[in-house]
C-alpha atoms as a PDB file:
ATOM      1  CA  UNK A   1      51.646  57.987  38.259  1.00  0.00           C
ATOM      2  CA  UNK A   2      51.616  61.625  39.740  1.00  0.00           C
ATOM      3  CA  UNK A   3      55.177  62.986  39.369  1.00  0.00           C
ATOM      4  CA  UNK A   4      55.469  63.761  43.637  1.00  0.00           C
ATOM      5  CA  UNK A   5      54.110  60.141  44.443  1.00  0.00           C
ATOM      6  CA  UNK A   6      57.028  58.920  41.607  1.00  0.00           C
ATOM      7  CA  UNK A   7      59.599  61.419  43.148  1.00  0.00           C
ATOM      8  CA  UNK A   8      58.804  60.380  46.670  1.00  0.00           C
ATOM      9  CA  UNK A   9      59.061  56.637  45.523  1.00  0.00           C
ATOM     10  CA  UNK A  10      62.349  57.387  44.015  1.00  0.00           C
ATOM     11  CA  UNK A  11      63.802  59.722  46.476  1.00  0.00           C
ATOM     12  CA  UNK A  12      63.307  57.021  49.026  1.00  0.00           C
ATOM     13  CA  UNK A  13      64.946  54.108  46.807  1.00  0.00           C
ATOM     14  CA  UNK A  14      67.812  55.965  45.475  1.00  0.00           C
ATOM     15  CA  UNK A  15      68.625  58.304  48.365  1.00  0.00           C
ATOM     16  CA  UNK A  16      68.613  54.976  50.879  1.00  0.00           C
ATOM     17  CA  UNK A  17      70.947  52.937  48.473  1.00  0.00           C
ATOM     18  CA  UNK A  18      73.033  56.416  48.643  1.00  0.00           C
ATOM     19  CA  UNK A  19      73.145  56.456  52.182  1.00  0.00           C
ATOM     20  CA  UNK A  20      74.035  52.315  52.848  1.00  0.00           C
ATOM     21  CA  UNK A  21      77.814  52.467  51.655  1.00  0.00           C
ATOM     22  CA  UNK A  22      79.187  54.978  54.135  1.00  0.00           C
ATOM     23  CA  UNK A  23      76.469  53.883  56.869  1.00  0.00           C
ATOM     24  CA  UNK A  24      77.857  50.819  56.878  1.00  0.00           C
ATOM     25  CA  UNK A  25      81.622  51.992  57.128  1.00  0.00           C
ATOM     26  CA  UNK A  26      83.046  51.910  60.463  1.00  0.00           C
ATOM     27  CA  UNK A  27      84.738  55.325  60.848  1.00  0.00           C
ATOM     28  CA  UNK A  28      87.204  55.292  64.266  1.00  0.00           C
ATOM     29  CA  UNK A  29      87.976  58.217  66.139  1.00  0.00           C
ATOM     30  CA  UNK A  30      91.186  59.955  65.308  1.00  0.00           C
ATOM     31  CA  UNK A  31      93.006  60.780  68.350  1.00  0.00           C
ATOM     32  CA  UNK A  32      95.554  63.606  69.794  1.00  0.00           C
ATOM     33  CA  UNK A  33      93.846  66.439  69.276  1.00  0.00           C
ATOM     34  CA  UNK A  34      91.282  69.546  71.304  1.00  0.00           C
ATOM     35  CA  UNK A  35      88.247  68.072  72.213  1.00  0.00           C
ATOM     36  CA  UNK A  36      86.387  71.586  70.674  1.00  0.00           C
ATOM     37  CA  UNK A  37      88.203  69.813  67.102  1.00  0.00           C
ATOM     38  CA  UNK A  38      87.591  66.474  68.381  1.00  0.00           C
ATOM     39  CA  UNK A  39      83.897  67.384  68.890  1.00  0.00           C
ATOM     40  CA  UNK A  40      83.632  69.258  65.211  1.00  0.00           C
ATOM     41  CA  UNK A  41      85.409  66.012  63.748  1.00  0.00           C
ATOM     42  CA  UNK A  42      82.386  63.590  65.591  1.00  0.00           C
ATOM     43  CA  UNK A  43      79.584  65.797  64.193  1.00  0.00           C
ATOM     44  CA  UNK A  44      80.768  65.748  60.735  1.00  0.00           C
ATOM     45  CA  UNK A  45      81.405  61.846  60.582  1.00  0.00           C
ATOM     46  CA  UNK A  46      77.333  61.251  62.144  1.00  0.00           C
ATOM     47  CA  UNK A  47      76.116  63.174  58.837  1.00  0.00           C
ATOM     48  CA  UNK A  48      78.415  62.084  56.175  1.00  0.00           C
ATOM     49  CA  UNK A  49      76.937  58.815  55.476  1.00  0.00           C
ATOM     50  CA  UNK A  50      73.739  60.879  54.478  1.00  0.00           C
ATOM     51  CA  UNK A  51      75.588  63.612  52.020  1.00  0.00           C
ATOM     52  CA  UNK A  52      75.440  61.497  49.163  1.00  0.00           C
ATOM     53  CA  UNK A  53      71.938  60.666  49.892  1.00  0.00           C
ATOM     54  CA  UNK A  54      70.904  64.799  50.005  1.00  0.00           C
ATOM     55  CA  UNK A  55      73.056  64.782  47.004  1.00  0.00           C
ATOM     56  CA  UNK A  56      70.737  62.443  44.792  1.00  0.00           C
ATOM     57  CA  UNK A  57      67.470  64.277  46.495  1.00  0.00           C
ATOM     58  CA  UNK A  58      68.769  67.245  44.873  1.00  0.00           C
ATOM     59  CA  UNK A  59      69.163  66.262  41.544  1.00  0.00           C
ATOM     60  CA  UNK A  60      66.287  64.371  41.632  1.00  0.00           C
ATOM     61  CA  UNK A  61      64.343  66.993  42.744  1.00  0.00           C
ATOM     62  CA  UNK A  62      65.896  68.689  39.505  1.00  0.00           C
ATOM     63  CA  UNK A  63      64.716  65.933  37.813  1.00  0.00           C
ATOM     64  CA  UNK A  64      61.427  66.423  38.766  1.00  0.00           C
ATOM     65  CA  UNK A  65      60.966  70.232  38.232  1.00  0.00           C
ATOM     66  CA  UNK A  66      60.735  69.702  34.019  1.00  0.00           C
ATOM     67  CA  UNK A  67      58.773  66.341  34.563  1.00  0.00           C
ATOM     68  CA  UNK A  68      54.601  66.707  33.462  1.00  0.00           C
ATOM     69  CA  UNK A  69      52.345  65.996  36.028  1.00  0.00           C
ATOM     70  CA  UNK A  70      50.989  63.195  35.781  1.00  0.00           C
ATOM     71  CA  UNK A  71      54.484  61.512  34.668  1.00  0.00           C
ATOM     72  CA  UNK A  72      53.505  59.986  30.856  1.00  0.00           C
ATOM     73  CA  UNK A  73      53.206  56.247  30.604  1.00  0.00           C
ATOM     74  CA  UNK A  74      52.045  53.515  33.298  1.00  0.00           C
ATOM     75  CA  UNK A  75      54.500  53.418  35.975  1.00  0.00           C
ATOM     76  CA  UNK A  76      54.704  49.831  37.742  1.00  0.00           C
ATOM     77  CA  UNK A  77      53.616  51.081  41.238  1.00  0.00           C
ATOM     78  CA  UNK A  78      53.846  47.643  43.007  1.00  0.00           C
ATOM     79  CA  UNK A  79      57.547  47.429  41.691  1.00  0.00           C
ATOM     80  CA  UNK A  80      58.750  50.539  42.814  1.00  0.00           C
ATOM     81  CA  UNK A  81      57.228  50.622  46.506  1.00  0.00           C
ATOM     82  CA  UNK A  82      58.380  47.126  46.771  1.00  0.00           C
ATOM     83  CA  UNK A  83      61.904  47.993  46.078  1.00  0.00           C
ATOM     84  CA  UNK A  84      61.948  51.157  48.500  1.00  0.00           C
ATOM     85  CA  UNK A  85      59.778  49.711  51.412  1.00  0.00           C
ATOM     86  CA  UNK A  86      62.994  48.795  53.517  1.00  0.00           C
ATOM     87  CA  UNK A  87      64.203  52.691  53.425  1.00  0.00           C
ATOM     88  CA  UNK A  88      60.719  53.567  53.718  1.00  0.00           C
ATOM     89  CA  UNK A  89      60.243  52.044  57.208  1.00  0.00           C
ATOM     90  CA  UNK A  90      63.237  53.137  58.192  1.00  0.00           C
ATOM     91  CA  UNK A  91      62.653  56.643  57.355  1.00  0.00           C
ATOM     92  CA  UNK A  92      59.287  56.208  59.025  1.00  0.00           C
ATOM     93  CA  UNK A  93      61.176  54.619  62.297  1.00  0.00           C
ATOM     94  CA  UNK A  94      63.611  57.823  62.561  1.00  0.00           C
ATOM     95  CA  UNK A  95      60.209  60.212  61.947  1.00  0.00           C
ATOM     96  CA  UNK A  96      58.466  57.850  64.709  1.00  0.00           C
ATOM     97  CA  UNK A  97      61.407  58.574  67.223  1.00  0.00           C
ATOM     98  CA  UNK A  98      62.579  62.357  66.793  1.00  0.00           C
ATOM     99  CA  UNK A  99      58.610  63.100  67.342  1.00  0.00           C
ATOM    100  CA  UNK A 100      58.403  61.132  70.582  1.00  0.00           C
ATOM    101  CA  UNK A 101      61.514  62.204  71.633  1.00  0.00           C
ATOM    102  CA  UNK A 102      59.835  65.905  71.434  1.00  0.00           C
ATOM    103  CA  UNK A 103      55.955  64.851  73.453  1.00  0.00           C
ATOM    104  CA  UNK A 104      56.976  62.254  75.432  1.00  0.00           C
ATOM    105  CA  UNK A 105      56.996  63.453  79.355  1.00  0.00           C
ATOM    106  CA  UNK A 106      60.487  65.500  79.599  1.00  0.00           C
ATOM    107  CA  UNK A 107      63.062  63.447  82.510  1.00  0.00           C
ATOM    108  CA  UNK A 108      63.116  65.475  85.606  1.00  0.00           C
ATOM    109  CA  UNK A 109      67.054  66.352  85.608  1.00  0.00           C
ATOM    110  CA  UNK A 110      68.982  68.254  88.825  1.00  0.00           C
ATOM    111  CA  UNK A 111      70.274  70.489  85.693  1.00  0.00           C
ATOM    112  CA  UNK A 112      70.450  70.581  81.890  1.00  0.00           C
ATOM    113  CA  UNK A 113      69.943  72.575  79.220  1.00  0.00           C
ATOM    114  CA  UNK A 114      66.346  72.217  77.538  1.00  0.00           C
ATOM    115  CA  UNK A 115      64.895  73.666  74.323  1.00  0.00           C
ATOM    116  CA  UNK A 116      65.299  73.275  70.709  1.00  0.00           C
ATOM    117  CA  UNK A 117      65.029  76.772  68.911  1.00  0.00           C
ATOM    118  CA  UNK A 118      65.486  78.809  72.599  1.00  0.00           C
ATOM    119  CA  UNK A 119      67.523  76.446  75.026  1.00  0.00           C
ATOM    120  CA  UNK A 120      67.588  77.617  78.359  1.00  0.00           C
ATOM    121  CA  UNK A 121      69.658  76.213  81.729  1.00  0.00           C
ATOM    122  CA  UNK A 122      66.871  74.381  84.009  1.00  0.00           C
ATOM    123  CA  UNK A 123      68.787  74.055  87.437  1.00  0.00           C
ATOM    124  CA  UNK A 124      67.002  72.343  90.146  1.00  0.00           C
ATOM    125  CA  UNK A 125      66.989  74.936  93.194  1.00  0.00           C
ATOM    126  CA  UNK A 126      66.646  71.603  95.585  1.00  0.00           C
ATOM    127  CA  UNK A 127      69.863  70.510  93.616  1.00  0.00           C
ATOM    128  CA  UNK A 128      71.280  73.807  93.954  1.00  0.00           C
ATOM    129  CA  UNK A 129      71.163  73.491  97.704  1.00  0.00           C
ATOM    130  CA  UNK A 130      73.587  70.928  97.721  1.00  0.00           C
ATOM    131  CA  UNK A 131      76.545  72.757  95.965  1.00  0.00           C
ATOM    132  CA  UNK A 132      78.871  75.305  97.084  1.00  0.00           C
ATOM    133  CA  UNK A 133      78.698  78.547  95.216  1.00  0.00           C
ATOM    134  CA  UNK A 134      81.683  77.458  92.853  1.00  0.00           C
ATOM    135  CA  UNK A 135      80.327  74.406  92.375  1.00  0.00           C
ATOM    136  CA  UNK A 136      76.728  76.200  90.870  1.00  0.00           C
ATOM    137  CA  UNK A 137      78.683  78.723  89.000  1.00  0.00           C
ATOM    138  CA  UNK A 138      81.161  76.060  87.568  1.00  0.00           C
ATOM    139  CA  UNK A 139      77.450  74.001  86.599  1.00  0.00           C
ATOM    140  CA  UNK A 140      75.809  76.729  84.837  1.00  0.00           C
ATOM    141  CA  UNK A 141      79.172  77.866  83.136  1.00  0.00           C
ATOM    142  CA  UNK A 142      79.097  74.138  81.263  1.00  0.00           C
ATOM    143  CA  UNK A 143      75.329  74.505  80.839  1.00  0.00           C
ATOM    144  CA  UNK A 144      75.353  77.935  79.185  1.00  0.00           C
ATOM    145  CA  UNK A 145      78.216  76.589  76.762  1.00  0.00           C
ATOM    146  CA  UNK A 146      75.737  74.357  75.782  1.00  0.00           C
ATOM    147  CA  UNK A 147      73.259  77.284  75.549  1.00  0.00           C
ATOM    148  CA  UNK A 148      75.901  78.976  73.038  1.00  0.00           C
ATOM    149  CA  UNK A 149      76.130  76.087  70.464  1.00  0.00           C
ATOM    150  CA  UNK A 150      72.293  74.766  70.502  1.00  0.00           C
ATOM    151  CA  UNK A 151      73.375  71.406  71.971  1.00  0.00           C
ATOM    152  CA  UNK A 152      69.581  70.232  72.418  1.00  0.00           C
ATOM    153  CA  UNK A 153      68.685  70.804  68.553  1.00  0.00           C
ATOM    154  CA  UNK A 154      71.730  69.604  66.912  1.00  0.00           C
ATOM    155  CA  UNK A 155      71.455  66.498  69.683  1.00  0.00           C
ATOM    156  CA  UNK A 156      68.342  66.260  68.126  1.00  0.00           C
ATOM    157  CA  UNK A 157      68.886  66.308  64.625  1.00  0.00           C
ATOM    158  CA  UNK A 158      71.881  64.107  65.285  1.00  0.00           C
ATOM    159  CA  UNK A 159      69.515  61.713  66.884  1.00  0.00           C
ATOM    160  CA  UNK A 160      67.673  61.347  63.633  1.00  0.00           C
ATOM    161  CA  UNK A 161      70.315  61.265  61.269  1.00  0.00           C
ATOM    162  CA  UNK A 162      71.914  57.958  63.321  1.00  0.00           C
ATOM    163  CA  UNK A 163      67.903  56.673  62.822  1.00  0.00           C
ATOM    164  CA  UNK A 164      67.920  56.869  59.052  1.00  0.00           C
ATOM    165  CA  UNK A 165      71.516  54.432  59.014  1.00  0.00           C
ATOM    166  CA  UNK A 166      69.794  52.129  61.261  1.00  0.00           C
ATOM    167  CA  UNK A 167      70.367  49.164  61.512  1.00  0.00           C
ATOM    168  CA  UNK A 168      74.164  49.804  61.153  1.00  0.00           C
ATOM    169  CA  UNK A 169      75.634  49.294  64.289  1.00  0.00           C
ATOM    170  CA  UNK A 170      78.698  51.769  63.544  1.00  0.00           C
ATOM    171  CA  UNK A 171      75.966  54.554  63.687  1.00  0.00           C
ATOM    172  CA  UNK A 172      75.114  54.475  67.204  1.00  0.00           C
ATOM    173  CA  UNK A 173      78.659  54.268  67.514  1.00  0.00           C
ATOM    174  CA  UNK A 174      79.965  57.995  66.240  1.00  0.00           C
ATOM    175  CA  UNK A 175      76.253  59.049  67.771  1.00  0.00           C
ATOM    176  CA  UNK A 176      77.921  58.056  71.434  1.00  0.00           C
ATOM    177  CA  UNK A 177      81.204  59.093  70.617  1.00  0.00           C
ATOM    178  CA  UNK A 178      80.027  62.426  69.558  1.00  0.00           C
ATOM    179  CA  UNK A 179      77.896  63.006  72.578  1.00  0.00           C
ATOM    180  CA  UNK A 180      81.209  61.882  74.878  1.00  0.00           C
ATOM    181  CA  UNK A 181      83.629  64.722  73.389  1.00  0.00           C
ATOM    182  CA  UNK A 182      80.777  66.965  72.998  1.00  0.00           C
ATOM    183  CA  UNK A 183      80.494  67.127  77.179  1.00  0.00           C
ATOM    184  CA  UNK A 184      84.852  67.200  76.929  1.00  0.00           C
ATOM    185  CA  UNK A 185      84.391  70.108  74.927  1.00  0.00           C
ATOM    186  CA  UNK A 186      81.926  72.064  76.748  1.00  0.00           C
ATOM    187  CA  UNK A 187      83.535  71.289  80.173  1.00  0.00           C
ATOM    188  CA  UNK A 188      87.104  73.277  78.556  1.00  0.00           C
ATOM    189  CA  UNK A 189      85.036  75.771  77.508  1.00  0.00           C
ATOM    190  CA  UNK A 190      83.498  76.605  80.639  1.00  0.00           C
ATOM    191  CA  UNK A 191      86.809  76.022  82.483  1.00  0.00           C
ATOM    192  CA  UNK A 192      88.238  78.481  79.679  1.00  0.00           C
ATOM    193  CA  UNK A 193      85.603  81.153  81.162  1.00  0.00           C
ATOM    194  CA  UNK A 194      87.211  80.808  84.829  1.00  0.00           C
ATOM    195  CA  UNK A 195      85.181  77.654  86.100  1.00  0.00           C
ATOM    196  CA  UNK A 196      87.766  75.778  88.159  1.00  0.00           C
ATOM    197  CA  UNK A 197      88.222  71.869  86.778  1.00  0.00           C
ATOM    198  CA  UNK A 198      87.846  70.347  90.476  1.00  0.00           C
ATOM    199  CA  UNK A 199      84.433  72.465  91.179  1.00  0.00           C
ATOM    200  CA  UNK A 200      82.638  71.310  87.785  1.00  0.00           C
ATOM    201  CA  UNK A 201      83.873  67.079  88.384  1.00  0.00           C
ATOM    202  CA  UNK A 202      81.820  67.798  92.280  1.00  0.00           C
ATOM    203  CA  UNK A 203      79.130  69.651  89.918  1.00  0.00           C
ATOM    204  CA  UNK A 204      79.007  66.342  87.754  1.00  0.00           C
ATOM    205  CA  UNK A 205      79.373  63.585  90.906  1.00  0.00           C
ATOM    206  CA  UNK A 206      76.508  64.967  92.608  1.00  0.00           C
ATOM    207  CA  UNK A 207      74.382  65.229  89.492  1.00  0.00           C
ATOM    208  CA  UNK A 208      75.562  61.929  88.608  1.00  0.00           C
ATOM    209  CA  UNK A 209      74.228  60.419  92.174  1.00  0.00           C
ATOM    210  CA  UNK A 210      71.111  62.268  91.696  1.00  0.00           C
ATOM    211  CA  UNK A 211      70.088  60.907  88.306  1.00  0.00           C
ATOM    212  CA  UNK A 212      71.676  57.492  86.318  1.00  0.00           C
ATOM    213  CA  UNK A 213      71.303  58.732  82.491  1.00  0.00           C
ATOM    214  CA  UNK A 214      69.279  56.143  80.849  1.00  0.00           C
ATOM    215  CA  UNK A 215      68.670  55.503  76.873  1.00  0.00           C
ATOM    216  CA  UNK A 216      69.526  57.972  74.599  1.00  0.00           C
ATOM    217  CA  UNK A 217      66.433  58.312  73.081  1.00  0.00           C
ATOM    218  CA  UNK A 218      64.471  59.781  76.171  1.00  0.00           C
ATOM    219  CA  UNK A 219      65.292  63.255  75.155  1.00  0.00           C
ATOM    220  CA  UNK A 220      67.523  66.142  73.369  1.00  0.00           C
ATOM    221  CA  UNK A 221      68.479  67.768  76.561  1.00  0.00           C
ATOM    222  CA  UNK A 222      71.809  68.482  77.229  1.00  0.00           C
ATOM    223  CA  UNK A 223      72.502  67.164  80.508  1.00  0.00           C
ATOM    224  CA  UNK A 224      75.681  67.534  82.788  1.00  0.00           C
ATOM    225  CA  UNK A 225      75.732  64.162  83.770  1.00  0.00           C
ATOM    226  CA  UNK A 226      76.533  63.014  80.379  1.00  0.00           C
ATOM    227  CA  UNK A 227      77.323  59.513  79.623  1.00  0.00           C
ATOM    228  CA  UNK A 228      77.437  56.968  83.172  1.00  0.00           C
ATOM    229  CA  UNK A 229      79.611  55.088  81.368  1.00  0.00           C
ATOM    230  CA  UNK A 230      82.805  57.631  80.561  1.00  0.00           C
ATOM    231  CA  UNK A 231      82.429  59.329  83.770  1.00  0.00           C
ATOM    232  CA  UNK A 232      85.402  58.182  85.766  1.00  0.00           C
ATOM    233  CA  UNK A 233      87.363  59.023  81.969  1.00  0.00           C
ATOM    234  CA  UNK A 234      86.071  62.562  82.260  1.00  0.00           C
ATOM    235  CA  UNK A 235      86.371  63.129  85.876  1.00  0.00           C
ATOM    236  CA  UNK A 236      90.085  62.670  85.250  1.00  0.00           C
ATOM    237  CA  UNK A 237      90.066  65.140  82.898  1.00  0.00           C
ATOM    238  CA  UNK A 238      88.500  67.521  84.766  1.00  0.00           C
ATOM    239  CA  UNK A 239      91.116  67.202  87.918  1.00  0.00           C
ATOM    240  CA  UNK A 240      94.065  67.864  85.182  1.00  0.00           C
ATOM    241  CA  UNK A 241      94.774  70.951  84.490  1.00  0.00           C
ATOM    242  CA  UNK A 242      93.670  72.839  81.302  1.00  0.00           C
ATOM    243  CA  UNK A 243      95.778  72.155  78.302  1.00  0.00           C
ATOM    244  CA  UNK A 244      98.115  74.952  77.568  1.00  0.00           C
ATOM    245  CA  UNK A 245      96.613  76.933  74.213  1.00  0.00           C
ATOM    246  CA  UNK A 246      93.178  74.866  75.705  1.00  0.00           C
ATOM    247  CA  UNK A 247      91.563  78.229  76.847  1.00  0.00           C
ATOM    248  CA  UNK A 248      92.270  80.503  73.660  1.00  0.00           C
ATOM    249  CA  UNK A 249      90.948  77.129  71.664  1.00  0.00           C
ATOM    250  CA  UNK A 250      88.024  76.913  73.308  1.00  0.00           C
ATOM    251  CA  UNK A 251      87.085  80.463  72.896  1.00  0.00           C
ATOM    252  CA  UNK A 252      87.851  80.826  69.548  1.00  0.00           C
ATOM    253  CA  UNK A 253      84.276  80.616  68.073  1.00  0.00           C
ATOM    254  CA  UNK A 254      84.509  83.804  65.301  1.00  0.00           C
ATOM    255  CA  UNK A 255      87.287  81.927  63.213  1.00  0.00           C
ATOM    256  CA  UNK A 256      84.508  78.693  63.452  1.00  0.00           C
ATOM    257  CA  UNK A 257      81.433  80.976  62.726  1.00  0.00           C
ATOM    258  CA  UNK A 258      83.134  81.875  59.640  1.00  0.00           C
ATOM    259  CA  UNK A 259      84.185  78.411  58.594  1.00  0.00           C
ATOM    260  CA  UNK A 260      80.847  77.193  58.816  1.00  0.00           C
ATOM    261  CA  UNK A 261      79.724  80.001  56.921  1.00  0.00           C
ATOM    262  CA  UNK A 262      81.611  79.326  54.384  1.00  0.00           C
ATOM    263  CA  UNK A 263      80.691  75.989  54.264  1.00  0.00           C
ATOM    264  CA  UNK A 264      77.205  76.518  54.062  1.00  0.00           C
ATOM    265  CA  UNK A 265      77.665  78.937  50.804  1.00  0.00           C
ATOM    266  CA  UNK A 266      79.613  76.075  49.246  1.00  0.00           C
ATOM    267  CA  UNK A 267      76.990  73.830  49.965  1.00  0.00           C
ATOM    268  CA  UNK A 268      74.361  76.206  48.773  1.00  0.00           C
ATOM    269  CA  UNK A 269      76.346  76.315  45.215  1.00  0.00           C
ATOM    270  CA  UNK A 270      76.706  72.761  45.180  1.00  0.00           C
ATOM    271  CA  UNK A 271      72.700  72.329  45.757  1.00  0.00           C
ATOM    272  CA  UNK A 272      71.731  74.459  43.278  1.00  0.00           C
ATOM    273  CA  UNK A 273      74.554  72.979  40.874  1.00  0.00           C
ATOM    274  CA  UNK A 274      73.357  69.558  41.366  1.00  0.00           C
ATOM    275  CA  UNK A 275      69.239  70.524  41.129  1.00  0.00           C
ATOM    276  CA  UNK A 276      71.003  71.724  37.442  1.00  0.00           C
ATOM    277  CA  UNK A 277      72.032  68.785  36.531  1.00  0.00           C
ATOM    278  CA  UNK A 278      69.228  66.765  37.205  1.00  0.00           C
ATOM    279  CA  UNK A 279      66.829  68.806  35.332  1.00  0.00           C
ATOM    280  CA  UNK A 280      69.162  69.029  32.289  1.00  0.00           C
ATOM    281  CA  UNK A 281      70.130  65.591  32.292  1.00  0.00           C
ATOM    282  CA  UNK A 282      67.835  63.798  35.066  1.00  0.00           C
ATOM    283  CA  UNK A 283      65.288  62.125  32.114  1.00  0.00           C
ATOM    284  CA  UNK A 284      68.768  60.492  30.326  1.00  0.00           C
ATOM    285  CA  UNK A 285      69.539  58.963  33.389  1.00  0.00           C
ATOM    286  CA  UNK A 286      66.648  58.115  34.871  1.00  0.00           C
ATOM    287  CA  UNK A 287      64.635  56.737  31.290  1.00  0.00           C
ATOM    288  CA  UNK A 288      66.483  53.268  31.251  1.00  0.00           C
ATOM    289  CA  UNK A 289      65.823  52.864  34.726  1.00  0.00           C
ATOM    290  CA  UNK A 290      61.977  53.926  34.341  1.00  0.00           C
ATOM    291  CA  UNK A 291      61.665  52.067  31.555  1.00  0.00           C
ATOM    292  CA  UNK A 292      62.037  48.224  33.411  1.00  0.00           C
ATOM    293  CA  UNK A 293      58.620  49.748  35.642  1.00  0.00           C
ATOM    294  CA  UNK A 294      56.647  51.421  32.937  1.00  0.00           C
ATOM    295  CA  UNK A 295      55.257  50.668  29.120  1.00  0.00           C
ATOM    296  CA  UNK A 296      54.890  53.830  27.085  1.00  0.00           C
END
């Protein structure tokens, strides 16, 4: 068998078992804190499910860097697909729905925040004539916050990492509770940048009588509405007043910026540690396995 076809085959079984244990585990929401931490907290619990799975593509992908091509002896084809067809549809399901998401006809939306690589505010001018100048600057305050952080690609890519733990309920679960504190924390961010609490809820009520927010899926715009179904939870929020230490919390992005960059030169190491492994070790591992599919 041609080493990528085998890799692909195996990346697919072993990196979906990976995936199934924490998929399946039904992580709560920890309460009492920012919603800026609260928000950080949600993102990291939709992708840790799939960590171990990136972990065994790496060292499989290790693995396959000191493997000949073709791999040496008679693989059992019809075994392995078999075995890895369930993780295969699925990872052909969450390919199917990020790339519709993307072409399908984009929802007409009074305002929102659109693009993946270069998000931009869209505000409806027609939508714009029914708010008060606070009201607009309160709108496009929220919707620039969103601008800052890429909201549209990481609701994107966060839309496709709940895809490959379907069917597991508890997915769709942190993927809504994510998107709830994500619109928390962008509302005390634009509040921390003088937008006043009681402007931004009319902002929200009139975009929510505009437009109903439907399924997720429809697209990875960032819209103010948010979710129908917390509204009245985050109006309420909006009419308190700002948290003391809520302003200096939401602006403190430099102190985050270098967090995550040190967190993506840790995982760096760790890649390249693991790719090692696997092609120093990968054929010990890996030969018993092989050798139930293949005779030599």
């Amino acid at each position: 068998m041609g080493r990528e076809t085998l890799l692909t085959i195996l990346l697919l079984l072993f990196g979906g078992l990976a995936a199934q244990p924490l998929a399946a585990w039904p992580w709560r929401q920890a309460g009492g804190v920012t919603p800026a931490i609260a928000e950080r907290r949600a993102w990291r619990r939709i992708w840790l499910p799939l960590v171990p799975t990136l972990v065994v593509a790496a060292w499989l992908c290790g693995w396959a860097l000191r493997q000949p091509d073709p791999v040496r002896g008679h693989v059992d084809r019809a075994l392995l697909v078999a075995a890895c067809l369930p993780f295969a549809l699925v990872a052909i399901r969450a390919a199917a729905r990020s790339l519709r998401a993307l072409v399908r006809e984009p929802v007409p939306l009074p305002v929102c925040t659109a693009g993946l690589l270069q998000p931009r505010v869209v505000f409806s001018p027609f939508f714009a004539r029914t708010l008060d100048d606070a009201q607009i600057r309160a709108a496009w305050e929220h919707e620039q916050a969103h601008v800052r952080h890429r909201d549209p690609l990481r609701i994107w890519l966060a839309q496709i990492a709940t895809d490959l733990q379907w069917p597991w309920p508890w997915a769709r679960e942190r993927f809504d509770a994510w998107l709830q504190v994500l619109e928390w924390a962008r509302d005390d961010e634009a509040r921390a940048r003088g937008a006043s609490g009681v402007d931004l809820a009319a902002a929200v009520l009139a975009t929510a009588r505009q437009f109903a927010p439907g399924g997720r899926q429809a697209a990875p715009d960032a819209a103010l509405a948010g979710d129908a179904g917390s509204l009245q939870l985050r109006i309420g929020r909006l009419l308190a007043p700002l948290p003391v230490g809520g302003a200096s919390k939401a602006r403190a992005g430099s102190g985050d910026r270098v967090a995550a960059a040190a967190a993506g030169a840790l995982l760096v190491t760790a890649i390249v540690l693991v790719v090692a492994s696997g092609a120093l070790y990968g054929n010990a591992v890996l030969h018993p396995f092989l050798t139930w599919t293949w005779t030599v």
